[in-house]
C-alpha atoms as a PDB file:
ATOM      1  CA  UNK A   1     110.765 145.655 125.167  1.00  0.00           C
ATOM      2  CA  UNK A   2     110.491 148.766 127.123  1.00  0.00           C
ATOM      3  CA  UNK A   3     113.790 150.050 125.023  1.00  0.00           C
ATOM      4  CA  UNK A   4     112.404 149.738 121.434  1.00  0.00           C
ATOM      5  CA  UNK A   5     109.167 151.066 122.733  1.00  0.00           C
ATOM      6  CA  UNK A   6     110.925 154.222 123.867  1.00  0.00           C
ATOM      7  CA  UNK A   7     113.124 154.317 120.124  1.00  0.00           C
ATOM      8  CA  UNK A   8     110.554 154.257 117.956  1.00  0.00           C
ATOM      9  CA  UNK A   9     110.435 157.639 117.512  1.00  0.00           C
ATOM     10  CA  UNK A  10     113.892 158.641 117.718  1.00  0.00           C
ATOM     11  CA  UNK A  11     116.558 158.868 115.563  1.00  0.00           C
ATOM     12  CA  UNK A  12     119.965 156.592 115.813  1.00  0.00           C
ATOM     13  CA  UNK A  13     121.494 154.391 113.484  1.00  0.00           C
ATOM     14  CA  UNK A  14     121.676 150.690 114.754  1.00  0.00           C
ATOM     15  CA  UNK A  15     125.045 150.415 116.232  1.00  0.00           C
ATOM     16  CA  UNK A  16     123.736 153.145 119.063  1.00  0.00           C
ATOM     17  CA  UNK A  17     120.697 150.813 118.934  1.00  0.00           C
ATOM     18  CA  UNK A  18     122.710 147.695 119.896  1.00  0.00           C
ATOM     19  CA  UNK A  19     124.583 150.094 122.453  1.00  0.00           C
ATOM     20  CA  UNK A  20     121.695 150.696 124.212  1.00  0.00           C
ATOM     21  CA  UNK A  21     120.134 147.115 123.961  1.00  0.00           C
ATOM     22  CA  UNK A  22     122.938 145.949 125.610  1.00  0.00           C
ATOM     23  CA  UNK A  23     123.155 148.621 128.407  1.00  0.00           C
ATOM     24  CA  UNK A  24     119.005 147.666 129.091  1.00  0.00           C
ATOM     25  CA  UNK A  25     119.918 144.495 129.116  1.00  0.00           C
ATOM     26  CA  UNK A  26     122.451 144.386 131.562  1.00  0.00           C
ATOM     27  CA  UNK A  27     120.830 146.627 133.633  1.00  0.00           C
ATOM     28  CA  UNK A  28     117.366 144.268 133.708  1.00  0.00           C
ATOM     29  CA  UNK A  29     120.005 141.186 134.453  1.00  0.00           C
ATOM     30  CA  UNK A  30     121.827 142.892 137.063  1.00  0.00           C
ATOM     31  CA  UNK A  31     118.130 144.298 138.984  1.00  0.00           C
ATOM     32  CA  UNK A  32     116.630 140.931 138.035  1.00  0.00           C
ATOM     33  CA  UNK A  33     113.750 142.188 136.361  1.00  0.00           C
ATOM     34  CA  UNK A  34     112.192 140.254 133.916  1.00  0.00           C
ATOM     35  CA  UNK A  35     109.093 141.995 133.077  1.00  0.00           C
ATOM     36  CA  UNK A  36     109.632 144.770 130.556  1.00  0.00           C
ATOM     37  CA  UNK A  37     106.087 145.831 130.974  1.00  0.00           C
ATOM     38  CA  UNK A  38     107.332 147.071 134.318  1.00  0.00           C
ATOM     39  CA  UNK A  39     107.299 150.215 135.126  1.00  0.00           C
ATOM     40  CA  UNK A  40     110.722 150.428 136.450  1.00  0.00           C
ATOM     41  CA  UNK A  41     111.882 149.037 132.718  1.00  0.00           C
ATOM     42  CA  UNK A  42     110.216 152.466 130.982  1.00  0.00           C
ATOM     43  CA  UNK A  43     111.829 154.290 133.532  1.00  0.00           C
ATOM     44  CA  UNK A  44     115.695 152.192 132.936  1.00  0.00           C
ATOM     45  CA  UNK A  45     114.953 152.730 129.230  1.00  0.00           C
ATOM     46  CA  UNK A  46     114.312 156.358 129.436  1.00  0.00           C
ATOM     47  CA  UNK A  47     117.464 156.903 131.496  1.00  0.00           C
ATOM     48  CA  UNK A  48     119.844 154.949 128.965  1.00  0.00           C
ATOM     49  CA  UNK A  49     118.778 157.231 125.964  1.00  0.00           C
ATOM     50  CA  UNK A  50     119.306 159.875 128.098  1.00  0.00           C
ATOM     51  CA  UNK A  51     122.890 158.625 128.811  1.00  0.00           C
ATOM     52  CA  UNK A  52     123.926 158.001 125.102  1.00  0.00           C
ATOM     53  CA  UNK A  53     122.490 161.031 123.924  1.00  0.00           C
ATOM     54  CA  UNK A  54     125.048 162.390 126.131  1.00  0.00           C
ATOM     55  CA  UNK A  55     127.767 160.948 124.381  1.00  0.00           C
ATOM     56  CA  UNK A  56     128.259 158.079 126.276  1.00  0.00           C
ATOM     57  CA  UNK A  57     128.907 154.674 123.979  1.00  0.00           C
ATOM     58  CA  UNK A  58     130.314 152.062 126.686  1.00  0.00           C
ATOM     59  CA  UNK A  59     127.337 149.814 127.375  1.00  0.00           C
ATOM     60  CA  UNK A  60     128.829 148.841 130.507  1.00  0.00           C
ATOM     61  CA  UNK A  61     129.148 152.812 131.407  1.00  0.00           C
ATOM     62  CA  UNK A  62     125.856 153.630 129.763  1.00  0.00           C
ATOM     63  CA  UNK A  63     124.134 150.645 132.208  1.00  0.00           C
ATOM     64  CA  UNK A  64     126.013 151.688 135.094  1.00  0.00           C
ATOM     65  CA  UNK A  65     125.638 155.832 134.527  1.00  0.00           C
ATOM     66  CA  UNK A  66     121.699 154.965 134.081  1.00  0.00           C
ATOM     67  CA  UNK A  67     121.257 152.904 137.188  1.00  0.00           C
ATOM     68  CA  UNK A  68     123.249 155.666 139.309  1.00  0.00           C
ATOM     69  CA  UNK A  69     121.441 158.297 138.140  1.00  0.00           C
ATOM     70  CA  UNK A  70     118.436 156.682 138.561  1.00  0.00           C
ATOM     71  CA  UNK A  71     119.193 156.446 141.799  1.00  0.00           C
ATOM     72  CA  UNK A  72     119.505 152.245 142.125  1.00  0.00           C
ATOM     73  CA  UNK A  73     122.334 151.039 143.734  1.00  0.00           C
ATOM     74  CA  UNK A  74     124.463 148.555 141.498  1.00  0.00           C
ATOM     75  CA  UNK A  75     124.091 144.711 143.160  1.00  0.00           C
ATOM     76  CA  UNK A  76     127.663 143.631 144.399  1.00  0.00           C
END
C-alpha cells in the first residue's frame, strides 16, 4: 500500500497510523482506485501525511482536505 510505503520512514505512533489508513482508504473508495501501485495512490498518500502533520486527526477531514488540495473534486 502506497500509505505504508510512504511511513516507513517516518515517525507516528499507530493511532495517527490508523488515522491515516483510514483517510487513504476512503479516499481510494471514493476515486475508485484500486491499484495502489498507481501513481495517483503515491501522490493521495503523500498529501494525507501532509494533512496530519498539520494537525489534522478527522479521517473524514484528513481524506477530504487531501483530495481538495490535491486538486480532485470529491464524487457526489
Amino acid at each position: 500500500m502506497a500509505l505504508y510505503r510512504q511511513l516507513r520512514e517516518a515517525k507516528f505512533d499507530q493511532s495517527d497510523i490508523d488515522r491515516m489508513a483510514a483517510a487513504y482508504e476512503a479516499a481510494l473508495q471514493l476515486l475508485r482506485l484500486n491499484d495502489s501501485n498507481d501513481k495517483i495512490t503515491e501522490l493521495i498518500a503523500a498529501k494525507i501525511i501532509q494533512v496530519a502533520r498539520l494537525g489534522e486527526s478527522d479521517p473524514p477531514r484528513i481524506c477530504a482536505r487531501a483530495l481538495k488540495e490535491l486538486g480532485i473534486p470529491l464524487p457526489e
